[in-house]
N, C-alpha and C. Protein backbone atom coordinates (compact mmCIF):
# COMPACT_ATOMS: atom_id res chain seq x y z
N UNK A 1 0.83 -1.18 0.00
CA UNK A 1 0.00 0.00 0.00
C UNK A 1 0.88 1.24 0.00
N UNK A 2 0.22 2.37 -0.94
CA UNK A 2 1.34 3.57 -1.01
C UNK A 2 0.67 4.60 0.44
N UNK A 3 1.06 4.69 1.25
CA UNK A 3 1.03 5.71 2.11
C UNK A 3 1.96 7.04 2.50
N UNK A 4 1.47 7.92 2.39
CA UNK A 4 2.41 8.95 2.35
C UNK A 4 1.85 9.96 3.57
N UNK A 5 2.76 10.24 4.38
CA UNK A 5 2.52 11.20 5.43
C UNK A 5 2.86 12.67 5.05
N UNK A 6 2.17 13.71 5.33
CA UNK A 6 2.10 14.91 5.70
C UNK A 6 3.17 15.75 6.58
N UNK A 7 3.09 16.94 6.86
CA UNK A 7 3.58 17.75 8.24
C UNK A 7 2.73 17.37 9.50
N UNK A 8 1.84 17.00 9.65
CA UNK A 8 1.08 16.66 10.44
C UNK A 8 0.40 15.57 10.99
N UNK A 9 1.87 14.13 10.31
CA UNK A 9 1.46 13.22 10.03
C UNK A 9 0.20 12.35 9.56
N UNK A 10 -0.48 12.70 8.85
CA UNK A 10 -1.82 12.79 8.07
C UNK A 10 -2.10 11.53 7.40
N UNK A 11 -2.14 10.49 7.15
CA UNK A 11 -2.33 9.83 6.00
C UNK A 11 -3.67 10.24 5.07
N UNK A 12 -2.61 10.26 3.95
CA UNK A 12 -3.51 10.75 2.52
C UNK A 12 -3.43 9.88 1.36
N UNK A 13 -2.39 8.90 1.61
CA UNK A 13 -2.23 8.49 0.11
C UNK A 13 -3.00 7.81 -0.59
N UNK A 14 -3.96 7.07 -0.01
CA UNK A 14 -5.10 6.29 -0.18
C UNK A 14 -6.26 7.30 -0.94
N UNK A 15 -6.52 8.02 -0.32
CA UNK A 15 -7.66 8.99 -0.71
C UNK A 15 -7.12 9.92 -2.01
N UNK A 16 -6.40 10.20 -2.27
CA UNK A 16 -5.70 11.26 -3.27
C UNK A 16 -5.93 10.07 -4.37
N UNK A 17 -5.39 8.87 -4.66
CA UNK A 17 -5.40 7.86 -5.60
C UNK A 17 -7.08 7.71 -5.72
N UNK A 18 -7.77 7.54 -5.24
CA UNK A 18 -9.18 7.52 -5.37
C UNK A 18 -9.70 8.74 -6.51
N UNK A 19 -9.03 9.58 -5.76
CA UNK A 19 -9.69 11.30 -6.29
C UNK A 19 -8.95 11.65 -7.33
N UNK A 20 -7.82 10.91 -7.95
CA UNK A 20 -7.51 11.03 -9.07
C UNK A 20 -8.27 10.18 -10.05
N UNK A 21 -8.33 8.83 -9.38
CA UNK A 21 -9.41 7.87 -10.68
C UNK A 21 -10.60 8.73 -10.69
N UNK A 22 -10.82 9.10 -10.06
CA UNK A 22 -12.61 10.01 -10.01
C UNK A 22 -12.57 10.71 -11.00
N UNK A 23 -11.13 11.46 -10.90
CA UNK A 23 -10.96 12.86 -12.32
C UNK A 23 -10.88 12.08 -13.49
N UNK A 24 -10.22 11.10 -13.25
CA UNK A 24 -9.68 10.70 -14.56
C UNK A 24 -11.01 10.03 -15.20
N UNK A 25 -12.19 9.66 -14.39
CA UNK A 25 -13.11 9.39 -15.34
C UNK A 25 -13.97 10.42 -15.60
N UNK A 26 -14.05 11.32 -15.16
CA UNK A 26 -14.73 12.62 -15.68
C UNK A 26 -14.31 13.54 -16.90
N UNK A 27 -12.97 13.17 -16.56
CA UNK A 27 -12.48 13.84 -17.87
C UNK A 27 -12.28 13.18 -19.27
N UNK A 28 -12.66 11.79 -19.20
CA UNK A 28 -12.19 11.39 -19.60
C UNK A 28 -14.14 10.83 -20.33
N UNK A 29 -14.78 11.03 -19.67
CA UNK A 29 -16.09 11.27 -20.33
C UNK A 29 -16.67 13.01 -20.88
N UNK A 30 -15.90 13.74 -20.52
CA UNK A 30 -16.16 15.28 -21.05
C UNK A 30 -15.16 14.87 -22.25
N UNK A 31 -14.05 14.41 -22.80
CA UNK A 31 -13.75 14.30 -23.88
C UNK A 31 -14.56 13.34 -24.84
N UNK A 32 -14.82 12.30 -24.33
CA UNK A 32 -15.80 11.49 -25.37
C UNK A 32 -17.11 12.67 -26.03
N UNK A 33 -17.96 13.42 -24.87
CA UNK A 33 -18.64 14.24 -25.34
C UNK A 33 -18.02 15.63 -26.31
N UNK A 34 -17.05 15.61 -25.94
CA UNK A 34 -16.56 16.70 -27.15
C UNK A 34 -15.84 16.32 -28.80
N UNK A 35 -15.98 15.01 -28.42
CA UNK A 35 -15.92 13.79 -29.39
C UNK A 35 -16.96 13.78 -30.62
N UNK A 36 -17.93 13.28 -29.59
CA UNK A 36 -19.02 13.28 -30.29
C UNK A 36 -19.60 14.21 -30.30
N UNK A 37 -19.94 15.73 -30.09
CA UNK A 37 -20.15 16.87 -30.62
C UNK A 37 -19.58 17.15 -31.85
N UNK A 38 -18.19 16.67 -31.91
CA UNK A 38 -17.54 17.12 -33.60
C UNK A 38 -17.89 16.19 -34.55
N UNK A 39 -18.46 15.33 -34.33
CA UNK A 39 -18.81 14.15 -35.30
C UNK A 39 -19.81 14.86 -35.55
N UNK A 40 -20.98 15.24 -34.79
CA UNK A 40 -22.31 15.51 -35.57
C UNK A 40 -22.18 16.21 -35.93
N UNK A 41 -21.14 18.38 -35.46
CA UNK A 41 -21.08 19.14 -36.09
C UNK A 41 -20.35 18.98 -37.75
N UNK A 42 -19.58 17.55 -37.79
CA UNK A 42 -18.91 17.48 -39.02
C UNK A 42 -19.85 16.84 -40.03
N UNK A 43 -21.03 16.05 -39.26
CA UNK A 43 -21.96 15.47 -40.40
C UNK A 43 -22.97 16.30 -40.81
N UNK A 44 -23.79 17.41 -40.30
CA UNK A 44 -24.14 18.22 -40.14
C UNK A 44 -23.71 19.28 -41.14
N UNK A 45 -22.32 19.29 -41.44
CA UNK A 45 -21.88 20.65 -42.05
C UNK A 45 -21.86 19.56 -43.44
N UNK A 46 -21.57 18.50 -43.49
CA UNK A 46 -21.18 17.98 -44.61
C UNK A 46 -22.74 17.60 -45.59
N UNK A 47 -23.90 17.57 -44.83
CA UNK A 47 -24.86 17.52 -45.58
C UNK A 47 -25.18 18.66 -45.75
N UNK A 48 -24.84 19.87 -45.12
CA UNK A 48 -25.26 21.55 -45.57
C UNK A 48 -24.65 21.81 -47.07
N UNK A 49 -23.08 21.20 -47.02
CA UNK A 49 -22.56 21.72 -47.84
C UNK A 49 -22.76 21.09 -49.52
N UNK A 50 -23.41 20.19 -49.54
CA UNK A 50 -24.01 19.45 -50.75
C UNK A 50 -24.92 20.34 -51.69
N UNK A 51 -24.92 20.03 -52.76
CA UNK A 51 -26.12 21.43 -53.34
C UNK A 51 -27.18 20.76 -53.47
N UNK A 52 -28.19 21.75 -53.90
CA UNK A 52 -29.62 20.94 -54.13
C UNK A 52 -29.73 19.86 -55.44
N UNK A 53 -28.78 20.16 -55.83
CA UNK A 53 -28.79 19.63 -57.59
C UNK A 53 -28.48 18.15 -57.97
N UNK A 54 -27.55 17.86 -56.56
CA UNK A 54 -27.50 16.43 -56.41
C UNK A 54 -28.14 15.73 -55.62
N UNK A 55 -29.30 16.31 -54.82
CA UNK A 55 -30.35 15.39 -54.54
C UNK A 55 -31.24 14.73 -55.36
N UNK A 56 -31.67 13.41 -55.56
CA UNK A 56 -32.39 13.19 -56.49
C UNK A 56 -34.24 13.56 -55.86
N UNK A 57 -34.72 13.90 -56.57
CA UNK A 57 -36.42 14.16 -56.61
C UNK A 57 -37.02 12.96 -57.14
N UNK A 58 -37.96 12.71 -56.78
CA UNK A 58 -38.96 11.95 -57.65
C UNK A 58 -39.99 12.80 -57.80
N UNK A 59 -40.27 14.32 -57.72
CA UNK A 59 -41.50 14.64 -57.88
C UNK A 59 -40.48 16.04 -58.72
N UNK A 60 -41.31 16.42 -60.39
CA UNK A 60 -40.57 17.07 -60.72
C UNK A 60 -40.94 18.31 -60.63
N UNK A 61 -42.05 18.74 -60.05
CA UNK A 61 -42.43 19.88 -59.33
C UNK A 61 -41.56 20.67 -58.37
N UNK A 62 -41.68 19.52 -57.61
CA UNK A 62 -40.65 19.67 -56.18
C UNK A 62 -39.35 20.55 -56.70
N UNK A 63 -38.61 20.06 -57.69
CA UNK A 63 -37.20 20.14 -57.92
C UNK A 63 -37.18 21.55 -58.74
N UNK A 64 -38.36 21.86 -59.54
CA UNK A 64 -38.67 23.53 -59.91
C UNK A 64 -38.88 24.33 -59.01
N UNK A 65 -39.54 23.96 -57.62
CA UNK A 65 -39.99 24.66 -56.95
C UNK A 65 -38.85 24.94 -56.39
N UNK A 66 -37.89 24.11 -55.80
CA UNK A 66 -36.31 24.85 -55.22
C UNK A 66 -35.79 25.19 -56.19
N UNK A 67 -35.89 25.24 -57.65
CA UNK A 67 -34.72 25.86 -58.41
C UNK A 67 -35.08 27.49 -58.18
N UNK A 68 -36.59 27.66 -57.97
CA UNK A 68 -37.35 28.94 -58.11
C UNK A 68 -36.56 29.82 -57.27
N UNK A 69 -36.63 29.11 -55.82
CA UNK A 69 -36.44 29.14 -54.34
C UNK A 69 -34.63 29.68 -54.50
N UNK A 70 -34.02 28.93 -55.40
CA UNK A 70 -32.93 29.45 -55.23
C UNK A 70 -32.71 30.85 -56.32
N UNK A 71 -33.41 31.14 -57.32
CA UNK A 71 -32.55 32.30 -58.25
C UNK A 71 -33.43 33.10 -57.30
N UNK A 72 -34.89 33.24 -56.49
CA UNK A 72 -35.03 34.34 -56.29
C UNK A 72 -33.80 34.84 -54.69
N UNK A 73 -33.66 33.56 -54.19
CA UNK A 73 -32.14 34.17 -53.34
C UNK A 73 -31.37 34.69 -53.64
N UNK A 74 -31.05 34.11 -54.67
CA UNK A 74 -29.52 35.15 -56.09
C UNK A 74 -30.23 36.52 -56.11
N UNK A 75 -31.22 36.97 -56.42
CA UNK A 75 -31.56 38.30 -56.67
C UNK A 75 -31.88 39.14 -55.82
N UNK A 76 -32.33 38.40 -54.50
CA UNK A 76 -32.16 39.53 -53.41
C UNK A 76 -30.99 39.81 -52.29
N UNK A 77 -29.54 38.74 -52.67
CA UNK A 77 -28.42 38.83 -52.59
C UNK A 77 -27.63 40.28 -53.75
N UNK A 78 -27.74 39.98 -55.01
CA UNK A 78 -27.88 40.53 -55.80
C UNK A 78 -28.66 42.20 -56.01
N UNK A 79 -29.88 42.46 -54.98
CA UNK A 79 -30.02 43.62 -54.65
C UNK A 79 -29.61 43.94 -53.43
N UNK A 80 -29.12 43.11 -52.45
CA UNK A 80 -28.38 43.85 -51.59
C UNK A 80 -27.10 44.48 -51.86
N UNK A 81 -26.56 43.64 -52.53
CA UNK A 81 -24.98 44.25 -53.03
C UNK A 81 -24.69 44.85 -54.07
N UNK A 82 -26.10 46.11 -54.73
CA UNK A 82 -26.09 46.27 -56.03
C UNK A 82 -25.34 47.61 -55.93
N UNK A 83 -25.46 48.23 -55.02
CA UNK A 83 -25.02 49.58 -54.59
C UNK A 83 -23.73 49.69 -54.00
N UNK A 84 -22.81 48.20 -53.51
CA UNK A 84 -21.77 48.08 -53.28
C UNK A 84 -20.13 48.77 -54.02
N UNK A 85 -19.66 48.94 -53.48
CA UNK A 85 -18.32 49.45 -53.92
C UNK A 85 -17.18 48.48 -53.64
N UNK A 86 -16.81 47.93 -54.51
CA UNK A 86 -15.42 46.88 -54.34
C UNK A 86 -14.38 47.23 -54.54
N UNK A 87 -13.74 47.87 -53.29
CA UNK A 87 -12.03 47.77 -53.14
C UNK A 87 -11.20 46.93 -53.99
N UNK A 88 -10.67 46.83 -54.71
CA UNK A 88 -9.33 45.93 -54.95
C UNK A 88 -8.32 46.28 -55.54
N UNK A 89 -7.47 47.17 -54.85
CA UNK A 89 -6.23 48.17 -54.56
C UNK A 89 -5.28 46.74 -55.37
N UNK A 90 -4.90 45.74 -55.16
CA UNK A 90 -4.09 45.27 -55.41
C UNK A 90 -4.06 44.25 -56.49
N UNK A 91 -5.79 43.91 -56.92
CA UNK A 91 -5.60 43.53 -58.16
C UNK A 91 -5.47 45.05 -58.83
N UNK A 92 -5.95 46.21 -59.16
CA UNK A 92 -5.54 46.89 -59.46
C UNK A 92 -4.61 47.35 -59.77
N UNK A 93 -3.69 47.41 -58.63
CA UNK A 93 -2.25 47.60 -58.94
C UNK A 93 -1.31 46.77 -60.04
N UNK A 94 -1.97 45.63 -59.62
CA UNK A 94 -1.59 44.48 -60.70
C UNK A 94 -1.81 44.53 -62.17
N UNK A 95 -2.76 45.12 -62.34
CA UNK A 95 -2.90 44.85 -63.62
C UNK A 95 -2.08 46.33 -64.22
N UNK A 96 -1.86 47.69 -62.89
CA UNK A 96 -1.23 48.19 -63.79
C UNK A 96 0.39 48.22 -63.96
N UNK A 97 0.51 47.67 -63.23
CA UNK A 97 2.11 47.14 -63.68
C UNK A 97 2.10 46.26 -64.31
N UNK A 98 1.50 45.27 -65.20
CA UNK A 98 1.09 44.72 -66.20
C UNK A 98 1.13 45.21 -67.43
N UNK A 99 0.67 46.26 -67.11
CA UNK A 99 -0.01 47.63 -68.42
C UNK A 99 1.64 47.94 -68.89
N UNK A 100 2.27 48.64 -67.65
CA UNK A 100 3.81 48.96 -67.71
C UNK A 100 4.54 48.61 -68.01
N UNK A 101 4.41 47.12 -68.08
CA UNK A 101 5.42 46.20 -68.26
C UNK A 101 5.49 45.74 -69.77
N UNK A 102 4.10 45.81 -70.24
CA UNK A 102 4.31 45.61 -71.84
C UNK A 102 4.13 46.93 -72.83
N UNK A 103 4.55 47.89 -72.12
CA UNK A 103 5.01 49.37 -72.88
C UNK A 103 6.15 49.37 -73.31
């Protein structure tokens, strides 16, 4: 048996070995759960990221009705950013030292 005394001659060593297996299974079930949190967030993202186009339909309504669903998203994406101003200082720059370069 590991016994270990204190300043106060105390025995502890018994109890400390306990209270470490205790941690060690707690922690050791908070990682399984953060485990399996990334599994579902990874299956989860991986069926988001599929398009509609490779789902198959059997109803060919259905499959007009999301194509609809999606251009009118394009167009009110498309009027949000119609008034936009796009920075691009450095393709810019690029192309005019481009310009310079074949003068």
């Amino acid at each position: 048996m590991d016994f270990r005394y204190d300043l106060n001659n105390d025995v502890y060593g018994l109890r400390n070995k306990a209270w470490t297996l205790t941690c060690k299974k707690e922690q050791n079930e908070l990682k399984g759960g953060r485990k399996e949190s990334l599994v579902i967030a990874k299956s989860v993202w991986r069926v988001a990221e599929w398009p509609f186009d490779r789902l198959k339909f059997q109803c060919a309504s259905l499959k007009e009705k999301i194509k609809l669903a999606r251009e009118r998203s394009c167009r009110r994406v498309a009027k949000w950013f119609r008034d936009a101003v796009l920075d691009r200082p450095k393709l810019h720059n690029l192309k005019m030292l481009k310009a310079k370069a074949k003068r």
